[in-house]
N, C-alpha and C. Protein backbone atom coordinates (compact mmCIF):
# COMPACT_ATOMS: atom_id res chain seq x y z
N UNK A 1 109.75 95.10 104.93
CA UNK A 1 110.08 95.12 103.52
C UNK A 1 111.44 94.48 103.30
N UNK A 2 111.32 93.75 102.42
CA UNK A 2 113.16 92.83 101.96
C UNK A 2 113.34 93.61 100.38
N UNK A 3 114.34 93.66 100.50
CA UNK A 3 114.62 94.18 99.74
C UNK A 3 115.43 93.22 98.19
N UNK A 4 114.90 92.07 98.10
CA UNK A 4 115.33 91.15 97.02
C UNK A 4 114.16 89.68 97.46
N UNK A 5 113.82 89.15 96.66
CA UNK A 5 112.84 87.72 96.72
C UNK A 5 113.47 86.89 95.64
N UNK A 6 114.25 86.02 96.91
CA UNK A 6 114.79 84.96 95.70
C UNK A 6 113.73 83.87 95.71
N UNK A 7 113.55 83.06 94.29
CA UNK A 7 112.74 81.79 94.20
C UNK A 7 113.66 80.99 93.73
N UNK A 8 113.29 79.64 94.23
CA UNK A 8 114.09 78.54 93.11
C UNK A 8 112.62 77.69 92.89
N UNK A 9 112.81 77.28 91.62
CA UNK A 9 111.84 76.33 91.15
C UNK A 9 111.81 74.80 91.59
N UNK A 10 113.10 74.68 92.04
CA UNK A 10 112.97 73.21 92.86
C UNK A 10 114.11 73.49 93.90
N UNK A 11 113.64 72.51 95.10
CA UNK A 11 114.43 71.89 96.40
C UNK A 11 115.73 72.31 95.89
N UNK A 12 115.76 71.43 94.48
CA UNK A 12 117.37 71.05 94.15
C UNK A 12 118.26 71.98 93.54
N UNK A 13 117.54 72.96 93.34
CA UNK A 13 118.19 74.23 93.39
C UNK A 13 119.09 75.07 93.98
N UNK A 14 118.81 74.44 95.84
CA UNK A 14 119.12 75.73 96.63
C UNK A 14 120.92 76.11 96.60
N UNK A 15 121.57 74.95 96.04
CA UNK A 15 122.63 74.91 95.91
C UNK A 15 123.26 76.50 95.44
N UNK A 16 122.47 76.90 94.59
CA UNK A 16 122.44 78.14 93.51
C UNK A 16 122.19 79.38 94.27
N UNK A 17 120.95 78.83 95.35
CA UNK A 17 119.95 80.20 95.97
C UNK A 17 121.63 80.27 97.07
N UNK A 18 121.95 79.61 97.70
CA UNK A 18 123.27 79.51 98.59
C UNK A 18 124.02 80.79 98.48
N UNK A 19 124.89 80.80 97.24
CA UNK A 19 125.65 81.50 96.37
C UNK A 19 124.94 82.66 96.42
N UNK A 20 124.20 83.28 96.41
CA UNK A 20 123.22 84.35 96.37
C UNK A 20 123.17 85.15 98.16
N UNK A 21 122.93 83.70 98.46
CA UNK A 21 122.36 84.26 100.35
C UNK A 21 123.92 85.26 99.93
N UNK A 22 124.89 84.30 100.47
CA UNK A 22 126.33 84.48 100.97
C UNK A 22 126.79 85.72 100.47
N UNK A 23 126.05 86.38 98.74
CA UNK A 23 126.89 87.78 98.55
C UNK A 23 126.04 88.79 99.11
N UNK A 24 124.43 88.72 99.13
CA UNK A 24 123.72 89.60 99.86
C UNK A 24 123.78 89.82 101.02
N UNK A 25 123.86 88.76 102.44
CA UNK A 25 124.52 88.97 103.55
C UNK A 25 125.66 89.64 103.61
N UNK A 26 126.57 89.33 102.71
CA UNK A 26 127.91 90.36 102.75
C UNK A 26 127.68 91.57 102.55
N UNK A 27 126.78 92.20 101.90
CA UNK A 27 126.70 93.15 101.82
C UNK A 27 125.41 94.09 102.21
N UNK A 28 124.51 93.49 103.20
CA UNK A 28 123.83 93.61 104.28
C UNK A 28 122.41 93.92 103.76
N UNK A 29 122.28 93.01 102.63
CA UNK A 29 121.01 93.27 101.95
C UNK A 29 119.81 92.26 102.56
N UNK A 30 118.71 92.84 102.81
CA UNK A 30 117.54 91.77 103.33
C UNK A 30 116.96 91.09 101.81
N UNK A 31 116.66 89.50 102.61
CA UNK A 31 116.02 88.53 101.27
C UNK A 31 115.09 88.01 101.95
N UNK A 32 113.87 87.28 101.11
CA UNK A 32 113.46 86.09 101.33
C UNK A 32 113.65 85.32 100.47
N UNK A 33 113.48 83.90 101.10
CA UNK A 33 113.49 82.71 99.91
C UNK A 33 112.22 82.14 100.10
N UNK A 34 111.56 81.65 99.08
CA UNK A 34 110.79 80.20 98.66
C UNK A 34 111.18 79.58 97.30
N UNK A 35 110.82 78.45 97.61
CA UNK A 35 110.95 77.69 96.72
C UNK A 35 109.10 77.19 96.12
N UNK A 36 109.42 77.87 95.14
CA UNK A 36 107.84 77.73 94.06
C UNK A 36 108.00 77.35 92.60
N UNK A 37 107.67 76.34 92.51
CA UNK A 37 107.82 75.86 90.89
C UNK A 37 106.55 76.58 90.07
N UNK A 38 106.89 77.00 89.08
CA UNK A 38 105.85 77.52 88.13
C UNK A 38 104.86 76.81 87.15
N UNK A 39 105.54 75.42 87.55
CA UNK A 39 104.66 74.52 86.58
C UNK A 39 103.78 73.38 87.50
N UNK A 40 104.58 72.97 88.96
CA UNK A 40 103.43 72.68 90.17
C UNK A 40 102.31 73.63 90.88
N UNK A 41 102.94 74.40 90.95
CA UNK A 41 102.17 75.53 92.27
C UNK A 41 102.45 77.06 91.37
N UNK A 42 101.50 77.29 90.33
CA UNK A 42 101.19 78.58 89.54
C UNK A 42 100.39 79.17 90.64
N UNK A 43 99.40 78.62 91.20
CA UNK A 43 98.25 79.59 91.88
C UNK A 43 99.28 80.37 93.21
N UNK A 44 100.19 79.28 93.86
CA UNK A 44 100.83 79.90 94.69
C UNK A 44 102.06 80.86 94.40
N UNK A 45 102.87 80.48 93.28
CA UNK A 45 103.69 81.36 92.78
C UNK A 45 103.13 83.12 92.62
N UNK A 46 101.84 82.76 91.75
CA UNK A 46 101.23 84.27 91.95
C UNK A 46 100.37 84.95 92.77
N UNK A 47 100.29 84.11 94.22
CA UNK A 47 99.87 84.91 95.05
C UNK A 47 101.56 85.41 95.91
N UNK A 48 102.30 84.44 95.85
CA UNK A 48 103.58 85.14 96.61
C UNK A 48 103.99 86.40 95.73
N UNK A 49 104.41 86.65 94.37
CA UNK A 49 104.65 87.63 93.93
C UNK A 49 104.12 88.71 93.93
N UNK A 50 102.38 88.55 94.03
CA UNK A 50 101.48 89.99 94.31
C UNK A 50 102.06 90.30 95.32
N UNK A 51 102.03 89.32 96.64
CA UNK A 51 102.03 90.05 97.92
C UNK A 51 103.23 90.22 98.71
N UNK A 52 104.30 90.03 97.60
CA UNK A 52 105.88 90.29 98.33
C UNK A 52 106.32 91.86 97.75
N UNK A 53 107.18 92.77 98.68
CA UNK A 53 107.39 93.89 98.85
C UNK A 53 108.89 94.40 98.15
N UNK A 54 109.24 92.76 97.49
CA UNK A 54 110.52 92.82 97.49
C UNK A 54 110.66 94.01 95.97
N UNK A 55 112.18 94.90 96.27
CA UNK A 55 112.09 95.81 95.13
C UNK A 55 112.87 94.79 93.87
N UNK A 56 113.21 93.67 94.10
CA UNK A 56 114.41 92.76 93.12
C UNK A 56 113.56 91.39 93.00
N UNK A 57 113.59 90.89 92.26
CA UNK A 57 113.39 89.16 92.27
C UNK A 57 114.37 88.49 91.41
N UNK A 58 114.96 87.49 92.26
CA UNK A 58 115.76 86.99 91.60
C UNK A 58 115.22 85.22 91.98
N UNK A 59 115.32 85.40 90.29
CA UNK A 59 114.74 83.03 90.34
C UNK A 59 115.78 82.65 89.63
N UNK A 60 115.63 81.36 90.29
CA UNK A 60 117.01 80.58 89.63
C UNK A 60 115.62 79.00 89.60
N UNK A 61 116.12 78.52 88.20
CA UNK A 61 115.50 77.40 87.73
C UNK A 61 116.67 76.70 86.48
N UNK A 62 116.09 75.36 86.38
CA UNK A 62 116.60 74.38 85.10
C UNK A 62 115.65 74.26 84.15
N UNK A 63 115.96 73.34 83.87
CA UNK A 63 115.44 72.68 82.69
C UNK A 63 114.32 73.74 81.30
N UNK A 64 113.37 73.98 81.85
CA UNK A 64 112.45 74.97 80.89
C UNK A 64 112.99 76.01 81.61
N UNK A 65 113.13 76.33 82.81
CA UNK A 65 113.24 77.52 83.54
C UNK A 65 112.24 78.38 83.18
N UNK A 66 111.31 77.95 83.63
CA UNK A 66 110.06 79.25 82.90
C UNK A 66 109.53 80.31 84.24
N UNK A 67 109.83 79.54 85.11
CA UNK A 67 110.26 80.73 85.95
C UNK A 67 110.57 82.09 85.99
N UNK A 68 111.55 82.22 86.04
CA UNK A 68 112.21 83.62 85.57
C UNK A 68 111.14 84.74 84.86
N UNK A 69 110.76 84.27 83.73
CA UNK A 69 109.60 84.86 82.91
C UNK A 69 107.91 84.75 83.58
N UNK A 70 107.74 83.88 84.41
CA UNK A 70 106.23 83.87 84.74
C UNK A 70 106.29 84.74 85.71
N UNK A 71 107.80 85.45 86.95
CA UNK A 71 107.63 86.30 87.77
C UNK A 71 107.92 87.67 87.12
N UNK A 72 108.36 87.44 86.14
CA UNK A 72 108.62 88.89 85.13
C UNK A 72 106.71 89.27 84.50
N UNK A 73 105.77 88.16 84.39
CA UNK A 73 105.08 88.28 83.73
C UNK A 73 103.96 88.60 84.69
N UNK A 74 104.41 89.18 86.00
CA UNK A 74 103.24 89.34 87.48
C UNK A 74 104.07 90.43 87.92
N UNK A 75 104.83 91.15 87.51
CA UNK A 75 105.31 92.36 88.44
C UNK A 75 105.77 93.10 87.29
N UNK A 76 105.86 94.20 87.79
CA UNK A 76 107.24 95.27 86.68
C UNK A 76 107.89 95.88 87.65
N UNK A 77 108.71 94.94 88.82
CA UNK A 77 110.05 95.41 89.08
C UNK A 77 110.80 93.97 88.46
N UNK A 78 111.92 94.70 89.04
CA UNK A 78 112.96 93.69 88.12
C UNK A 78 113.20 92.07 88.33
N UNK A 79 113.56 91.70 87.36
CA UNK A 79 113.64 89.71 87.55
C UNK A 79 115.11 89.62 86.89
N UNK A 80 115.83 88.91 87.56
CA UNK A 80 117.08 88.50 87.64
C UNK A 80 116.64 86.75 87.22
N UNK A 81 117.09 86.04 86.11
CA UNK A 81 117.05 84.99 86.01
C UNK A 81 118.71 84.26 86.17
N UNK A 82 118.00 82.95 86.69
CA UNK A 82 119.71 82.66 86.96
C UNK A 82 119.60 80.67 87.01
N UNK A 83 120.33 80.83 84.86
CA UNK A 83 119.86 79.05 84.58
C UNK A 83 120.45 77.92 85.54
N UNK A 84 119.94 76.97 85.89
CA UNK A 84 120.97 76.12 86.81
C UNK A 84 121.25 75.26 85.82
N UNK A 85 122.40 74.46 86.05
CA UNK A 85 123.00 73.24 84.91
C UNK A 85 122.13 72.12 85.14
N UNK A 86 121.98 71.57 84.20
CA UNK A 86 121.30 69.88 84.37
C UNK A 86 121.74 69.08 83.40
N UNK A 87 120.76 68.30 82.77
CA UNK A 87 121.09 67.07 81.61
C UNK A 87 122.05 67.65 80.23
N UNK A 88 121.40 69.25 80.24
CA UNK A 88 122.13 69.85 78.75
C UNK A 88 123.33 71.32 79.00
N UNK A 89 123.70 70.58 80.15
CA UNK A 89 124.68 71.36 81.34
C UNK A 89 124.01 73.43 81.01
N UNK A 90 122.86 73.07 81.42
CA UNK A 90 122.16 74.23 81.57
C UNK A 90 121.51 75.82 80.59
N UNK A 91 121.95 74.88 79.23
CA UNK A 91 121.93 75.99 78.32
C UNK A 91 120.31 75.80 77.99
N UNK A 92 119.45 74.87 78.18
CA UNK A 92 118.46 74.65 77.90
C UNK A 92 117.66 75.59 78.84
N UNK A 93 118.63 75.94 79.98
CA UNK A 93 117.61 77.08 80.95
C UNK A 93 117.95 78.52 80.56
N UNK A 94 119.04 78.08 79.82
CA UNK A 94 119.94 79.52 79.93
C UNK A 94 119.07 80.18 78.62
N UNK A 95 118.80 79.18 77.77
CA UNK A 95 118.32 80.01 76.71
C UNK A 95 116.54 80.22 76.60
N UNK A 96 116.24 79.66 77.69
CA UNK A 96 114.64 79.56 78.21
C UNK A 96 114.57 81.12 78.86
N UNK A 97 115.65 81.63 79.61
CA UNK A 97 115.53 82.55 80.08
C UNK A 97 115.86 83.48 78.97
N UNK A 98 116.73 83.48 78.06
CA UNK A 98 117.18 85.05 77.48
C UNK A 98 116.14 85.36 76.45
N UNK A 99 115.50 84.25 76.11
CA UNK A 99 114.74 84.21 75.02
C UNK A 99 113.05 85.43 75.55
N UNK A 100 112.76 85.59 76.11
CA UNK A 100 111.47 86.14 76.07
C UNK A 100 111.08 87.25 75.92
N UNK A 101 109.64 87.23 75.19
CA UNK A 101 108.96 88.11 74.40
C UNK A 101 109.25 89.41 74.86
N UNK A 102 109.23 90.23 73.95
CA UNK A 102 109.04 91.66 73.77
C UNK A 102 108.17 92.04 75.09
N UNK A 103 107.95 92.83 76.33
CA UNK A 103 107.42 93.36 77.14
C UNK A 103 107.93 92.67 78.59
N UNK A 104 108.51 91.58 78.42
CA UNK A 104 108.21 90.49 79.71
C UNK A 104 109.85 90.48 80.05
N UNK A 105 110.79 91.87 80.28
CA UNK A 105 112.34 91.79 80.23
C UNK A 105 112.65 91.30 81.33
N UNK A 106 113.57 90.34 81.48
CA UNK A 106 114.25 89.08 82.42
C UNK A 106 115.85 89.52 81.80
N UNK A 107 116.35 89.89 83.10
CA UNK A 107 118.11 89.82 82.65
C UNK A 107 118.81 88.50 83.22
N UNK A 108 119.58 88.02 82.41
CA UNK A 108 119.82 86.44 82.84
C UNK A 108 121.68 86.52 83.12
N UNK A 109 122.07 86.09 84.20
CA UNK A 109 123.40 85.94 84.07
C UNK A 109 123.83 84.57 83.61
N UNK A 110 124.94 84.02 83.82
CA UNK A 110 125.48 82.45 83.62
C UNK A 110 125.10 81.36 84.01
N UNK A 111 124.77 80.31 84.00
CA UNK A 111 124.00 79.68 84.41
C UNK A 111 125.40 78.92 85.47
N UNK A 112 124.46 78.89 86.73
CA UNK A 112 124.77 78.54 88.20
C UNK A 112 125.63 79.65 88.86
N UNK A 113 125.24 81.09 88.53
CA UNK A 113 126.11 82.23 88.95
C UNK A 113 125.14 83.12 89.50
N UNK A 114 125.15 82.00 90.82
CA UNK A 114 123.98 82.85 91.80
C UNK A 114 124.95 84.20 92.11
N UNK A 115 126.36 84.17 92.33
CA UNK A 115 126.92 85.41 92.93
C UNK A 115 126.72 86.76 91.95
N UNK A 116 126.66 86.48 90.92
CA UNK A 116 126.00 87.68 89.68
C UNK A 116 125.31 88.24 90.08
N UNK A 117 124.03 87.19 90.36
CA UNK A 117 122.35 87.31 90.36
C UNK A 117 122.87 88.31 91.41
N UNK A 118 122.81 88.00 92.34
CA UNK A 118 122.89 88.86 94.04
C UNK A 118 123.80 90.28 93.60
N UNK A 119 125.00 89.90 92.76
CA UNK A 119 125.33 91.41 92.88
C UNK A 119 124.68 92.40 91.46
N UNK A 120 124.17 91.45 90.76
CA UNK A 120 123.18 92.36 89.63
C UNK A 120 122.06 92.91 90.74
N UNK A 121 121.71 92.27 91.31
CA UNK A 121 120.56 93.05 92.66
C UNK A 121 121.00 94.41 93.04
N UNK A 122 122.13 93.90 93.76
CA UNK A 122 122.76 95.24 94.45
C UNK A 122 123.03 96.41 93.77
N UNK A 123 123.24 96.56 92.80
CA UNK A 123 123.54 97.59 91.64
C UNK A 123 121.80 98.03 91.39
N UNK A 124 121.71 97.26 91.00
CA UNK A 124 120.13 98.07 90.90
C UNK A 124 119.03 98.41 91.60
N UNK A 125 119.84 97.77 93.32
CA UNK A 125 119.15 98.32 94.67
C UNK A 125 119.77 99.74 94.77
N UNK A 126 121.18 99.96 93.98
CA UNK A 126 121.81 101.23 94.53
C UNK A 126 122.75 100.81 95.92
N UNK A 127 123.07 99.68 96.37
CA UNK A 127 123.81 99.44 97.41
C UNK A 127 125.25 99.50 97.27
N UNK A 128 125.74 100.84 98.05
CA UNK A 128 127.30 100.75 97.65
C UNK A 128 128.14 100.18 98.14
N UNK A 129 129.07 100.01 97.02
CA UNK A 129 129.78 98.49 97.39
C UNK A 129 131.26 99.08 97.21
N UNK A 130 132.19 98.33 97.84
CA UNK A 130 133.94 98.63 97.57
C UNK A 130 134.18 98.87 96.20
């Protein structure tokens, strides 16, 4: 069992997922990563989310970032969204994420603030910290 499942929606992401490893290792939390886009590989995105154990998910995506919300919209534990910057220095993800419907809750930090994401995890893993 891991106890957090990070996704990024593209390769070019991992820059973001990085920032994330580095505060959960510090503080001795188990992860996995894949990288699953929600708008290439839906069939695979929702077979990884049925069958991952993780109690956290945290996705980091751009542009639509619809991410965030399609793993909120296959589980009811928690989704950590986390916008990355691009062409509209990232508000176009940022507000892809805060925006969604009534039932489907995604908490979004700053966009490219994977270290949030990871320690919004930890707080709501209960992992005590300094």
């Amino acid at each position: 069992m891991v106890d957090v499942a990070v996704i990024c929606g593209s390769a070019s992401d991992e820059g973001v997922a990085e920032k994330v490893f580095l505060v959960l290792e510090e503080h001795g939390v188990s992860y996995d990563y894949e990288v699953i886009s929600a708008h290439r590989d839906p069939e695979r995105l929702d077979e990884y989310v049925k069958a991952s154990d993780a109690r956290v998910f945290i996705a980091i995506a751009g542009l639509s970032a619809a991410l965030p919300g399609v793993v909120a919209s296959k589980t009811g534990r928690p989704v950590i969204g986390v916008p990355v910057s691009g062409k509209l220095m990232g508000i176009d993800a940022l507000l892809s994420i805060v925006q969604m419907p009534k039932g489907v809750p995604v908490a979004c930090v700053g966009v490219d603030n994977g270290e949030n994401a990871a320690l919004l995890a930890i707080r709501i893993l209960g992992v005590k910290t300094a």
